[in-house]
Structures are given as structure tokens and as C-alpha cells.
PDB file of N, CA and C in Angstrom:
ATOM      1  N   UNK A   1      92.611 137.252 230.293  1.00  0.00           N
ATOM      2  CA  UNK A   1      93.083 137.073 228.932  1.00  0.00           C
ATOM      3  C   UNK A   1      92.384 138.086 228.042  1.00  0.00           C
ATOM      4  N   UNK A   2      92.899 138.483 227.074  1.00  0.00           N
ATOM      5  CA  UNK A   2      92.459 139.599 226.147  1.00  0.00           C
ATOM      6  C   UNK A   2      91.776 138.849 225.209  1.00  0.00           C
ATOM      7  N   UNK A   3      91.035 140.021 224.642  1.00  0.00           N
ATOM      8  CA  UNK A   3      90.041 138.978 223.517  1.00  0.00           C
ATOM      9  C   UNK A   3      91.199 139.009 222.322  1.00  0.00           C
ATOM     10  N   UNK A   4      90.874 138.101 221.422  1.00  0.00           N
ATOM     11  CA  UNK A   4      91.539 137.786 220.468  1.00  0.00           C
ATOM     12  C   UNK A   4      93.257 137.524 220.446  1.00  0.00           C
ATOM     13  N   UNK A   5      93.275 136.937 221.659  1.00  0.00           N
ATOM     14  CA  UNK A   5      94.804 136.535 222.086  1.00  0.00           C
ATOM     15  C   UNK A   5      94.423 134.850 222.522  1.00  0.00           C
ATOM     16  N   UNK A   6      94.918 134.229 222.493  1.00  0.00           N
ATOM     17  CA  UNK A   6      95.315 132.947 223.242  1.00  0.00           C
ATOM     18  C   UNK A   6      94.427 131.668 222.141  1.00  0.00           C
ATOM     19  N   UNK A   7      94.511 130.538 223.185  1.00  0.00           N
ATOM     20  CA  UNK A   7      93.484 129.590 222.418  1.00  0.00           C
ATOM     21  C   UNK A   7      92.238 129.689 221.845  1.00  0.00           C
ATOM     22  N   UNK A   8      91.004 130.813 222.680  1.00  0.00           N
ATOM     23  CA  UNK A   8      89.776 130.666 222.082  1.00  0.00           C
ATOM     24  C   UNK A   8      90.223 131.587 221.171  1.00  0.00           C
ATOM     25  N   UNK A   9      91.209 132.239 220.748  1.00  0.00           N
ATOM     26  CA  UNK A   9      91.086 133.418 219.688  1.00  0.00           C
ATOM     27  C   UNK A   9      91.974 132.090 218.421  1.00  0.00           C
ATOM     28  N   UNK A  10      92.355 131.259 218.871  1.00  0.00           N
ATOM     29  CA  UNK A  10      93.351 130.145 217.902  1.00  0.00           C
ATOM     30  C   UNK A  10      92.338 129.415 217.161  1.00  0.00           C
ATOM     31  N   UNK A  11      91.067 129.567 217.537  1.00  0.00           N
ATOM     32  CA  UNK A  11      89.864 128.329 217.722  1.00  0.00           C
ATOM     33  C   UNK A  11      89.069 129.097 216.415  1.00  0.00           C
ATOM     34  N   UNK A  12      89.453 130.265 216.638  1.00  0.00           N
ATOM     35  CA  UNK A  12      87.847 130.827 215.716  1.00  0.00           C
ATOM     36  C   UNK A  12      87.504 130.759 214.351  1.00  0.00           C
ATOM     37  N   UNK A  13      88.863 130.288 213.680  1.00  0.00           N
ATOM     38  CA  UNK A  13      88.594 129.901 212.436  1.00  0.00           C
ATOM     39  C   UNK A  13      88.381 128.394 212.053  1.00  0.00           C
ATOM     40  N   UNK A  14      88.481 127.677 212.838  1.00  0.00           N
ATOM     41  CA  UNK A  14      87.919 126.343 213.023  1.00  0.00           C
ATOM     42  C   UNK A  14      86.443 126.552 213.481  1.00  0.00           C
ATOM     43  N   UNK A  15      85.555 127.119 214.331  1.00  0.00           N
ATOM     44  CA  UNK A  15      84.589 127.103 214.475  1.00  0.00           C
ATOM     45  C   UNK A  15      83.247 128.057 214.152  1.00  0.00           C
ATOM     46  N   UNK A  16      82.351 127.835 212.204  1.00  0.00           N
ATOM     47  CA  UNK A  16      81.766 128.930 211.693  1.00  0.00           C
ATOM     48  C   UNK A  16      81.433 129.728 212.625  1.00  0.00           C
ATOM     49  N   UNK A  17      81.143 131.117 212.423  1.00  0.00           N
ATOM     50  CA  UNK A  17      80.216 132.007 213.057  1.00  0.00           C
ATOM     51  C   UNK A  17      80.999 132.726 214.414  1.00  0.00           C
ATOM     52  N   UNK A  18      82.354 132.134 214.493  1.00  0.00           N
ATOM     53  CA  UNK A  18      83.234 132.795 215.581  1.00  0.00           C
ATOM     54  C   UNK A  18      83.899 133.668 214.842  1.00  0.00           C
ATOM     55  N   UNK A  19      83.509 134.817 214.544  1.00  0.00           N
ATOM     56  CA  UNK A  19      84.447 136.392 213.952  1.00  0.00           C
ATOM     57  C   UNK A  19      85.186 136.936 214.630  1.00  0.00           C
ATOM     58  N   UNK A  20      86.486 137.142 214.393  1.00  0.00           N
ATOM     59  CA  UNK A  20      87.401 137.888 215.341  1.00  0.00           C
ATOM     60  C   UNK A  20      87.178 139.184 215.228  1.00  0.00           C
ATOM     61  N   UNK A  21      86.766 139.855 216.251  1.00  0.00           N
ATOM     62  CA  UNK A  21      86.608 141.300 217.156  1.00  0.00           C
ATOM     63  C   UNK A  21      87.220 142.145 215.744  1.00  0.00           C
ATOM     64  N   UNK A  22      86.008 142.912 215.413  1.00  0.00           N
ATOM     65  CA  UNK A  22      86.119 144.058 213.960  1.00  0.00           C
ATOM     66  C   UNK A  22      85.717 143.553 212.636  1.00  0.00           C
ATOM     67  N   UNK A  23      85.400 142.383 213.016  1.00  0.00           N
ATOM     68  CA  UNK A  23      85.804 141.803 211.567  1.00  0.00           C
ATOM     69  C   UNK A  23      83.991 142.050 211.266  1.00  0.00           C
ATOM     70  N   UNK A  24      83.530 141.800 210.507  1.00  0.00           N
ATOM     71  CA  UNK A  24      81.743 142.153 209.690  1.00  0.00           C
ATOM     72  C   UNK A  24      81.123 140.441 209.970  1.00  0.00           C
ATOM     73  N   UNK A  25      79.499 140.491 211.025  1.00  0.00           N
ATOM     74  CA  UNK A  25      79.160 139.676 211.200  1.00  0.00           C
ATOM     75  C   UNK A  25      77.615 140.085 210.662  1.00  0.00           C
ATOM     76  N   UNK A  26      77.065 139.246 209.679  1.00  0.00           N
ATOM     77  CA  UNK A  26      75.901 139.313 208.834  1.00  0.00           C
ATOM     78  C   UNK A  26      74.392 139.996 210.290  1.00  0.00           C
ATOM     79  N   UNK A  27      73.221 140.140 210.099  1.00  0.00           N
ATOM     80  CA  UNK A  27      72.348 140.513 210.740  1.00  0.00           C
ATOM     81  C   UNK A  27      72.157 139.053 212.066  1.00  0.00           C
ATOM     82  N   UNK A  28      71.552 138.173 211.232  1.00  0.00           N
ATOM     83  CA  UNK A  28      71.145 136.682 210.909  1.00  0.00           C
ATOM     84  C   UNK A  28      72.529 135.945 211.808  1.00  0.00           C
ATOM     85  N   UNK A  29      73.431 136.206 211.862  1.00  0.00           N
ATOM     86  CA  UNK A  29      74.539 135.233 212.227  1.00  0.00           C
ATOM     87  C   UNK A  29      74.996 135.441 214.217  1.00  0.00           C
ATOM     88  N   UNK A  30      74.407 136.716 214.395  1.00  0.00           N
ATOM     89  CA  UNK A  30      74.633 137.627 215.709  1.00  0.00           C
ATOM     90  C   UNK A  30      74.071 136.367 217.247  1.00  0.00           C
ATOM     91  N   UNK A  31      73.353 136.237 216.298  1.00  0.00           N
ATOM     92  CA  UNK A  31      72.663 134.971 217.876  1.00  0.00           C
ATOM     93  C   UNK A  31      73.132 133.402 217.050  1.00  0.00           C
ATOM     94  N   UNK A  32      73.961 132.981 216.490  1.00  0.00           N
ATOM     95  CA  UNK A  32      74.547 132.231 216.684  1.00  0.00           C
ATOM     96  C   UNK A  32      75.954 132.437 217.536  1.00  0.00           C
ATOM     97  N   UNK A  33      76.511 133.257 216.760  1.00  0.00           N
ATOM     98  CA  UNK A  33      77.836 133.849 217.998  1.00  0.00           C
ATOM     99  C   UNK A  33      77.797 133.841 219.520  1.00  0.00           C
ATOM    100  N   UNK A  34      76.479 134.461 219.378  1.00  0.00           N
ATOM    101  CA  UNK A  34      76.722 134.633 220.949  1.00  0.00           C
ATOM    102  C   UNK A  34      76.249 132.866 221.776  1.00  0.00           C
ATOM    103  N   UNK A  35      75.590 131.995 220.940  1.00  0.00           N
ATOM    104  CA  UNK A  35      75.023 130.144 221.468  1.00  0.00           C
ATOM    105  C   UNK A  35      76.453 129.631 221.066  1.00  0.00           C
ATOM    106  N   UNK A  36      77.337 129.972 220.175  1.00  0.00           N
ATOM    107  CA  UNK A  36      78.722 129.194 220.328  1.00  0.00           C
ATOM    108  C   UNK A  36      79.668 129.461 221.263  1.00  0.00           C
ATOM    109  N   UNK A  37      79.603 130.569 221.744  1.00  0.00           N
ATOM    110  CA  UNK A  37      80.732 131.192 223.004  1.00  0.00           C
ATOM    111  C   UNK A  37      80.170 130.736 224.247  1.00  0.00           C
ATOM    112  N   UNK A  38      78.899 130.175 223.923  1.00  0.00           N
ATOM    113  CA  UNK A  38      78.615 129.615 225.569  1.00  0.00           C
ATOM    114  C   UNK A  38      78.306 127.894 225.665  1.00  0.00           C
ATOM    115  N   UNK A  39      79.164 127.277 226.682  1.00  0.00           N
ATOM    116  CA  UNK A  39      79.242 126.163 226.867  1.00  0.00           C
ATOM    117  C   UNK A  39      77.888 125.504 226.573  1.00  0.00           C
ATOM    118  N   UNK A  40      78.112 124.436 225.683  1.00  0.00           N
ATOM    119  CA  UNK A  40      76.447 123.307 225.525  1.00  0.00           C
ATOM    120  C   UNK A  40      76.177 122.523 227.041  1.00  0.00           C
ATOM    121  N   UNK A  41      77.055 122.709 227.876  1.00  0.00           N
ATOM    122  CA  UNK A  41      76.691 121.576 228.786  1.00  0.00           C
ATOM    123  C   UNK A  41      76.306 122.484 229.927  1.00  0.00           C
ATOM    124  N   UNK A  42      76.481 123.446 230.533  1.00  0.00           N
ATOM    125  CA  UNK A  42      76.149 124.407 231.561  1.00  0.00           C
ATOM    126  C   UNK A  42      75.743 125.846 231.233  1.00  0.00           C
ATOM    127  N   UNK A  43      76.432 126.337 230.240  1.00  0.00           N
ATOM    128  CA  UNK A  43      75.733 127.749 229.792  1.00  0.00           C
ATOM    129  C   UNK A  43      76.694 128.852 230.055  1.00  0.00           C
ATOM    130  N   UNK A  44      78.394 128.057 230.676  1.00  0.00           N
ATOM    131  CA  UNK A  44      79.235 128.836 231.086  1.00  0.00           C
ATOM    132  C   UNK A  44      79.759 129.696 229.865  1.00  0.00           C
ATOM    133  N   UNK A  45      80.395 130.349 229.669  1.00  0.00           N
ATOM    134  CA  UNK A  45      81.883 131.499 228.984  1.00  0.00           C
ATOM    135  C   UNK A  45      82.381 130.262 228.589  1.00  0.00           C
ATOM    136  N   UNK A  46      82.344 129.737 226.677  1.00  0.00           N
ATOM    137  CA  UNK A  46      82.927 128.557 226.203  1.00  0.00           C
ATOM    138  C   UNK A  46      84.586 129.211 225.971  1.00  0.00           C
ATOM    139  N   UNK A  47      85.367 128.173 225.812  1.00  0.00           N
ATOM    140  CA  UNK A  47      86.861 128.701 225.810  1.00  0.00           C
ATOM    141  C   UNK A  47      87.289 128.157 224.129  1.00  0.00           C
ATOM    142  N   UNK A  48      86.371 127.242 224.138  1.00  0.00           N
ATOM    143  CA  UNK A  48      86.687 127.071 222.311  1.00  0.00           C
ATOM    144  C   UNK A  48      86.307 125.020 222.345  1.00  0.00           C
ATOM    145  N   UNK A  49      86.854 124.781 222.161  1.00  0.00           N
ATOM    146  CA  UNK A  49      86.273 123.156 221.171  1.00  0.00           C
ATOM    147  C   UNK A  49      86.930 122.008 222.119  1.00  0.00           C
ATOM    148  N   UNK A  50      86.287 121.338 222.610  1.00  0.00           N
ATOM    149  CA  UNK A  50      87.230 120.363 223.617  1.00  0.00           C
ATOM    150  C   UNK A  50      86.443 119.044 223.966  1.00  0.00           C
ATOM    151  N   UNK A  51      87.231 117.820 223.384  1.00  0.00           N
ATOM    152  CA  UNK A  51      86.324 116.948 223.415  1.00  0.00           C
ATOM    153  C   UNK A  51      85.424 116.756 222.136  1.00  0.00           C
ATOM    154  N   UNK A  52      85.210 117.114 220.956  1.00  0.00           N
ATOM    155  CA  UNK A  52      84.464 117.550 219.895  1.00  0.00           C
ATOM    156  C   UNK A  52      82.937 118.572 220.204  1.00  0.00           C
ATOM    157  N   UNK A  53      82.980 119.663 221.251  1.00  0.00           N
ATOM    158  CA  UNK A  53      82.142 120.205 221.150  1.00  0.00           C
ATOM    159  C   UNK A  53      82.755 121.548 222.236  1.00  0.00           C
ATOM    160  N   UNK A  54      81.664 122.662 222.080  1.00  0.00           N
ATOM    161  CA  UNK A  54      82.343 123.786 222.438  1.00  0.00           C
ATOM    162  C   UNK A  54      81.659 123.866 224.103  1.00  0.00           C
ATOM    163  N   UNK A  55      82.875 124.200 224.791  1.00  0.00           N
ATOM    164  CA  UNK A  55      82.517 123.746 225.992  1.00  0.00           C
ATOM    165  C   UNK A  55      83.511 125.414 226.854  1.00  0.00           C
ATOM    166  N   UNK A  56      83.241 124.926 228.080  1.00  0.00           N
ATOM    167  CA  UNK A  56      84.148 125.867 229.555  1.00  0.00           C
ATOM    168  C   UNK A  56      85.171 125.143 229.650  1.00  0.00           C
ATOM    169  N   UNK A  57      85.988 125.479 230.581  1.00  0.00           N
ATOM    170  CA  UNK A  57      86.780 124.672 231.066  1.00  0.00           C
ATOM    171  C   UNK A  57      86.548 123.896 232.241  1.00  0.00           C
ATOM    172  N   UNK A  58      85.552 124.531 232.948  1.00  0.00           N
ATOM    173  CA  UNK A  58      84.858 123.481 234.306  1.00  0.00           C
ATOM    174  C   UNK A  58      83.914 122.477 233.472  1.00  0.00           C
ATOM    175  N   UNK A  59      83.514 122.382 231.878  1.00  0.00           N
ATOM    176  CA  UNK A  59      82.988 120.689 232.318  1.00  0.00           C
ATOM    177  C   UNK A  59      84.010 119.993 231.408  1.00  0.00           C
ATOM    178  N   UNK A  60      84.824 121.225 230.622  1.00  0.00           N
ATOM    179  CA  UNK A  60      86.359 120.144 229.534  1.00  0.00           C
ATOM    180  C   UNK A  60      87.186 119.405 230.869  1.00  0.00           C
ATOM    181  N   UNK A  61      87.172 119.976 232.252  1.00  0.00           N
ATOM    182  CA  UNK A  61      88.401 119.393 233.356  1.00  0.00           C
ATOM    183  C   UNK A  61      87.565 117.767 233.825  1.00  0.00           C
ATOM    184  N   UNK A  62      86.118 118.519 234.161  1.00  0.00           N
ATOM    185  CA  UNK A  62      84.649 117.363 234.421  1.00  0.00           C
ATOM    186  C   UNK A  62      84.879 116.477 233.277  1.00  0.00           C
ATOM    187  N   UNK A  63      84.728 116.500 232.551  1.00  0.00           N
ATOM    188  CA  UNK A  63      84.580 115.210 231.633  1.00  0.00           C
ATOM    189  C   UNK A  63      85.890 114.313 231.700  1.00  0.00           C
ATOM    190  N   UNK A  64      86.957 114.986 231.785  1.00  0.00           N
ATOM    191  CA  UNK A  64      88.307 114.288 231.844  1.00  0.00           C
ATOM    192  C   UNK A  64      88.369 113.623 232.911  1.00  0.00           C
ATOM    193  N   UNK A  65      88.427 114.334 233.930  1.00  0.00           N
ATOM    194  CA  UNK A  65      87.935 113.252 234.973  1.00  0.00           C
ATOM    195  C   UNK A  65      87.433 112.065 234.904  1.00  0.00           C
ATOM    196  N   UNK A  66      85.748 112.430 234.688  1.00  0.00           N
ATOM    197  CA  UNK A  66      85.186 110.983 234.721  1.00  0.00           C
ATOM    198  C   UNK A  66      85.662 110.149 234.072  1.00  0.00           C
ATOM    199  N   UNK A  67      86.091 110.357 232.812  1.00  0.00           N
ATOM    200  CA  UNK A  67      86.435 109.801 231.558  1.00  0.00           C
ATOM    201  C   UNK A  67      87.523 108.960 232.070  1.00  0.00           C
ATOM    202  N   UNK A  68      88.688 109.318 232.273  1.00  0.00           N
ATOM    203  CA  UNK A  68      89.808 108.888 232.542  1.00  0.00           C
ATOM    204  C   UNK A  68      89.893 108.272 234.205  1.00  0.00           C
ATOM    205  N   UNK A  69      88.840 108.718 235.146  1.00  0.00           N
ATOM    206  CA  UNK A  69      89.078 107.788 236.607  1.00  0.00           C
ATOM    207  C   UNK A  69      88.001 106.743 236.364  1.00  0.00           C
ATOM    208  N   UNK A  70      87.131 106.599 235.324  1.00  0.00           N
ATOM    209  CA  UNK A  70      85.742 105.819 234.862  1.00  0.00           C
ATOM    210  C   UNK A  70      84.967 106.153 236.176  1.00  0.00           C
ATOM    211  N   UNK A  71      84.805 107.036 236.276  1.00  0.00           N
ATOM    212  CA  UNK A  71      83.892 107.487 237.842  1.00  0.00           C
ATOM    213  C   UNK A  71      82.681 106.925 237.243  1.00  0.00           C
ATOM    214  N   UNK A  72      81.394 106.328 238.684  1.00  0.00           N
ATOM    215  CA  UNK A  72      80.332 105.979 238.105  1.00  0.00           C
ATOM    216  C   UNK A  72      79.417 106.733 239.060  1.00  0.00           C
ATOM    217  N   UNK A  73      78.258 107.694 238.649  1.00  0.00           N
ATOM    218  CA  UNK A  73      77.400 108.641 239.338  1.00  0.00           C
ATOM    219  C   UNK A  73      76.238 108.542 239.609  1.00  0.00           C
ATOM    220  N   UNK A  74      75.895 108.564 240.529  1.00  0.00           N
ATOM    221  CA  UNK A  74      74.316 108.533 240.742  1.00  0.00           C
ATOM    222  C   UNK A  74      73.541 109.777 240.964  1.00  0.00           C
ATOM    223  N   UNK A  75      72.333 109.950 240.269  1.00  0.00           N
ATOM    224  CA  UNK A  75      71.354 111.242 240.905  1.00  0.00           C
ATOM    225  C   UNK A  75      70.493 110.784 242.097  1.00  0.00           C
ATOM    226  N   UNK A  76      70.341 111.330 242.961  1.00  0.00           N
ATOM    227  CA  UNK A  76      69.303 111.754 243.689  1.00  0.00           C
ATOM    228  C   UNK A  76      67.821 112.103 243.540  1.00  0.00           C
ATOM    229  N   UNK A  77      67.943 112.375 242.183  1.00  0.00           N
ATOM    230  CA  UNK A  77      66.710 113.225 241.952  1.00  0.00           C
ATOM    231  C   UNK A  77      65.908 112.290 240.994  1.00  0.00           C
ATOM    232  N   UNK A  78      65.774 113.013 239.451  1.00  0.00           N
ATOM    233  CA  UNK A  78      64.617 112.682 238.995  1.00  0.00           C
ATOM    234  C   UNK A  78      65.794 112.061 237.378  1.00  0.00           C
ATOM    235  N   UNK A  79      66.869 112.222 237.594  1.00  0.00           N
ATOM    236  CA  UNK A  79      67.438 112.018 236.356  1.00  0.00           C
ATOM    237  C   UNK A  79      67.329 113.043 235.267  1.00  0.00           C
ATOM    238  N   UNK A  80      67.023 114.345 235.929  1.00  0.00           N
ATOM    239  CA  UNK A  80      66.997 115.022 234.829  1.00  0.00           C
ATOM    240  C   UNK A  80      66.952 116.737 235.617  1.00  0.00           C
ATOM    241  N   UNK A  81      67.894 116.993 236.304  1.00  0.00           N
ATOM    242  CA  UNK A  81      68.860 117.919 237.071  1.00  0.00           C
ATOM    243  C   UNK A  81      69.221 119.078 236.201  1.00  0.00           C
ATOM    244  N   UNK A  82      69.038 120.537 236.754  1.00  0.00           N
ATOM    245  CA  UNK A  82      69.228 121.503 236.197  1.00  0.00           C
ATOM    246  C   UNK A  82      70.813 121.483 236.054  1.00  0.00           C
ATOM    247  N   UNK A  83      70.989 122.133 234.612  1.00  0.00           N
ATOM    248  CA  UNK A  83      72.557 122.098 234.335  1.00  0.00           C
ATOM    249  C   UNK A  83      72.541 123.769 234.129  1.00  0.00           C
ATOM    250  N   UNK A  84      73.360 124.539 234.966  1.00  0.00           N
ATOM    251  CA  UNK A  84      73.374 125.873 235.103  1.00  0.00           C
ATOM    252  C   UNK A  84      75.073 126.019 235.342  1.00  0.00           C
ATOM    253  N   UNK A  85      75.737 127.174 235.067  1.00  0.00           N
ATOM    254  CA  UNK A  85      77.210 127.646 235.429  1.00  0.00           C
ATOM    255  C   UNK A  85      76.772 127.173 237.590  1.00  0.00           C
ATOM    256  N   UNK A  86      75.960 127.982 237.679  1.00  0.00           N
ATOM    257  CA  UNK A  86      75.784 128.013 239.119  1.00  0.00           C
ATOM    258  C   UNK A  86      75.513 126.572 239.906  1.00  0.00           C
ATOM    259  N   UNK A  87      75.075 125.798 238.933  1.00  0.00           N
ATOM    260  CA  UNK A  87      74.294 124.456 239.679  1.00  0.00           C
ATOM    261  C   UNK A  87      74.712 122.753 238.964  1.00  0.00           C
ATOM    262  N   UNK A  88      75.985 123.510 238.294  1.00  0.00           N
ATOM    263  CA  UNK A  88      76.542 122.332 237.304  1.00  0.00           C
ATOM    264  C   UNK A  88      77.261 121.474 238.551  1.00  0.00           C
ATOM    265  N   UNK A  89      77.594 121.346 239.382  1.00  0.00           N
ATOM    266  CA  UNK A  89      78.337 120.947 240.360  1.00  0.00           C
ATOM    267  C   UNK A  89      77.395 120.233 241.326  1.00  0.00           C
ATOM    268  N   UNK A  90      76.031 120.468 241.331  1.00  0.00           N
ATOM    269  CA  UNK A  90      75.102 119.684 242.285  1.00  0.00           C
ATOM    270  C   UNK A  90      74.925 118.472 242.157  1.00  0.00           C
ATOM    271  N   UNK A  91      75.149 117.876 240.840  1.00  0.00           N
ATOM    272  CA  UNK A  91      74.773 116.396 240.429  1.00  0.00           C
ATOM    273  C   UNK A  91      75.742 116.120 239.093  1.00  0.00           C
ATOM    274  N   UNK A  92      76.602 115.212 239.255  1.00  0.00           N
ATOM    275  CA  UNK A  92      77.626 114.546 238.341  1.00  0.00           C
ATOM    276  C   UNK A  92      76.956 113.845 237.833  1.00  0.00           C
ATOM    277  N   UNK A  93      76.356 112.983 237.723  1.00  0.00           N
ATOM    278  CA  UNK A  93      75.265 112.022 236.829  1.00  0.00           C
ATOM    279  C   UNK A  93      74.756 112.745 236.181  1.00  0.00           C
ATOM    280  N   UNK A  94      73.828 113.472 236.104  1.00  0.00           N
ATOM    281  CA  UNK A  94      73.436 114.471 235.302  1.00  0.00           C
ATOM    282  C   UNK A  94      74.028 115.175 234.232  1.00  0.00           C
ATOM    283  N   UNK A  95      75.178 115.703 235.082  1.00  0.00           N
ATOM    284  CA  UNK A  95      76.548 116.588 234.277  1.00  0.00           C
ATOM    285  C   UNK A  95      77.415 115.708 232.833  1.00  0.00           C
ATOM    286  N   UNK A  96      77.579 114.622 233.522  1.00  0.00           N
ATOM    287  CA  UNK A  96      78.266 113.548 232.431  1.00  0.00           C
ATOM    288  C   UNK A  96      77.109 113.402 231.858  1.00  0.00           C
ATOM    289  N   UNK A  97      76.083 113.222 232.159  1.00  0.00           N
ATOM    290  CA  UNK A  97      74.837 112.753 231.133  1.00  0.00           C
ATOM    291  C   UNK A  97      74.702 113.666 229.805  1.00  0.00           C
ATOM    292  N   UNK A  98      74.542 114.906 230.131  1.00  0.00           N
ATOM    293  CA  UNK A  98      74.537 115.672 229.471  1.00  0.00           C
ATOM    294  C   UNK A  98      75.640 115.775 228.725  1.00  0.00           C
ATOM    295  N   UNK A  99      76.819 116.154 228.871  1.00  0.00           N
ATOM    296  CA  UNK A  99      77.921 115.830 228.355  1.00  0.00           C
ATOM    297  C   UNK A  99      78.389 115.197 226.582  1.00  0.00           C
ATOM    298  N   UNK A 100      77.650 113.582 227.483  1.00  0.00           N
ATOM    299  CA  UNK A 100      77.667 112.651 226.259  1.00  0.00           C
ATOM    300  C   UNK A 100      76.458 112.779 225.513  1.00  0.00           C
ATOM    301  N   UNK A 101      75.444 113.269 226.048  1.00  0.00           N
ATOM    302  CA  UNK A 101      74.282 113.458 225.167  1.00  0.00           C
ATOM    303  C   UNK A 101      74.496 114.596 224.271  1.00  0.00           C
ATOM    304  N   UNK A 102      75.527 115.581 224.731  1.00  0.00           N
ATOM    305  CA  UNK A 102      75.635 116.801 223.381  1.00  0.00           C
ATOM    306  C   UNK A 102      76.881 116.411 222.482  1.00  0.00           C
ATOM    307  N   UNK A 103      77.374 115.350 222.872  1.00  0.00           N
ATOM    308  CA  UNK A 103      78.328 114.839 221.757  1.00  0.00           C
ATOM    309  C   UNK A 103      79.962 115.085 222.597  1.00  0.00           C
ATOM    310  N   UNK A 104      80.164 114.684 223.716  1.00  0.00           N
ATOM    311  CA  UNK A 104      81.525 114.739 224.374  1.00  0.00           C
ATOM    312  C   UNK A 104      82.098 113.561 224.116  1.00  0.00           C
ATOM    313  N   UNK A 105      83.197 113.168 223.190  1.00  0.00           N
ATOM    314  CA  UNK A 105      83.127 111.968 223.295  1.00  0.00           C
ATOM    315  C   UNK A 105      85.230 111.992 223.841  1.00  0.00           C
ATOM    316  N   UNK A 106      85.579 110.874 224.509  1.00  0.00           N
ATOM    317  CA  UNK A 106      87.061 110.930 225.213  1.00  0.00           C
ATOM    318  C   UNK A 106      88.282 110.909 223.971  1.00  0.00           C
ATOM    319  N   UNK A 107      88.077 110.200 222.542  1.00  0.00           N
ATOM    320  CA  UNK A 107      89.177 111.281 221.146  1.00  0.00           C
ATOM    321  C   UNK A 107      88.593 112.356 220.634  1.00  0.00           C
ATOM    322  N   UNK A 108      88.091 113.407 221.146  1.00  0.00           N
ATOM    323  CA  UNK A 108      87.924 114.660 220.781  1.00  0.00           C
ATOM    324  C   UNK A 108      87.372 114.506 219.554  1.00  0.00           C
ATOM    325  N   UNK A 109      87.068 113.716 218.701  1.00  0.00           N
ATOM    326  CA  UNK A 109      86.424 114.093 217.511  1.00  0.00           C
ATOM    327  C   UNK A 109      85.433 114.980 217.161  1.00  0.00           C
ATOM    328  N   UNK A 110      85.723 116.160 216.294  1.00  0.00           N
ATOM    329  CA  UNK A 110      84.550 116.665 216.023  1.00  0.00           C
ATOM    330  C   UNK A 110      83.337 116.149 215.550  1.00  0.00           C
ATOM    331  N   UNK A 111      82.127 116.472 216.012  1.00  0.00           N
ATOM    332  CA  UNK A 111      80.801 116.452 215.782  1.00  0.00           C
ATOM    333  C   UNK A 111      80.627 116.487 214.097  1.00  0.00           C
ATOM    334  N   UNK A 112      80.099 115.784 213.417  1.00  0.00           N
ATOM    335  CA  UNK A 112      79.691 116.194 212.029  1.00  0.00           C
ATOM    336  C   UNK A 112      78.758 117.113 211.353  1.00  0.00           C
ATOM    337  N   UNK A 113      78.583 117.814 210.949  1.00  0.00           N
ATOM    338  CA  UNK A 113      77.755 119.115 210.440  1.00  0.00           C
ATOM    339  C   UNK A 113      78.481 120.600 210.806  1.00  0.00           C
ATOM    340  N   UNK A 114      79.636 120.435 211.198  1.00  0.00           N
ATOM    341  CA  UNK A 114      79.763 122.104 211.699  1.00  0.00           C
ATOM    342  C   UNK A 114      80.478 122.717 210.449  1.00  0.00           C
TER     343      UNK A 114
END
């Protein structure tokens, strides 16, 4: 997909600090841009707002899932599992944990403060 074509380019005026490609982004605003384009729950390439928070599409498909089959997950570990693009897939308990802890909730409502 090209930049500034499709949904995440539909998204950017709904979400501050997303400037469409040319447009003038302040000194100060440069490292927010680049923490909104990347997923809160793994760290993937965000595609734009899903669920009320800016996410990938591997944990917007993940959350639907659980959400909608009410899957119930267990860790293995310590309850508190690295969430990486590479290692988001090792532990679902974790993954949904995180999820709802950054504000995923199943009517998409946006988060308040943005």
C-alpha cells in the first residue's frame, strides 16, 4: 500500500500528530509520530485506530478473536511475558492482558485525552 492512500492515510486526521507526507511537523512533535505509527500492544507498523487505540492488524485480528470466541488464556510463565512484533504470539494471556491494559475495549470507543 502507498503511503497516504487507504485507511491509515483516512485515519490521520482523527489521530493528533499523524501529518500527511509533506505536510510541516514542529521539532518537538517528530517522536510522537513516529510512538503513534507503532502498535501499543507489540511495537508492530500501527495501521491506524482499532478498538479505541492505535494498534497492527495482528493484535486488531487477536483481540477480535478472543473477544468474540471469549477465549480464556493461561501463561506459563511469570504473568508478565515479553510483548515484541517477533514474540507477540508466544503467550495469549499476556497479549490480551496487555491489550486491555492499554485501553482495547470490544465498542471501539476511543480512549479519552487524545
Amino acid at each position: 500500500m502507498e503511503r497516504g492512500h487507504g485507511l491509515a492515510a483516512s485515519l490521520v486526521p482523527l489521530v493528533p500528530g499523524l501529518a500527511p507526507a509533506g505536510s510541516s511537523v514542529l521539532p518537538g512533535d517528530v517522536d510522537e509520530r513516529v510512538d503513534q505509527r507503532t502498535c501499543l500492544i507489540c511495537g508492530d507498523r500501527a495501521t491506524g485506530l482499532h478498538y479505541g487505540i492505535i494498534s497492527c492488524e495482528g493484535c486488531k485480528g487477536f483481540f477480535k478473536r478472543s473477544i468474540c470466541n471469549k477465549r480464556v488464556y493461561r501463561c506459563s510463565r511469570d504473568k508478565n511475558c515479553v510483548m515484541s512484533r517477533k514474540q507477540r504470539n508466544r503467550c495469549q494471556y499476556c497479549r490480551l492482558l496487555k491489550c486491555l491494559q492499554m485501553g482495547m475495549n470490544r465498542k471501539g470507543k476511543e480512549k479519552r485525552g487524545f
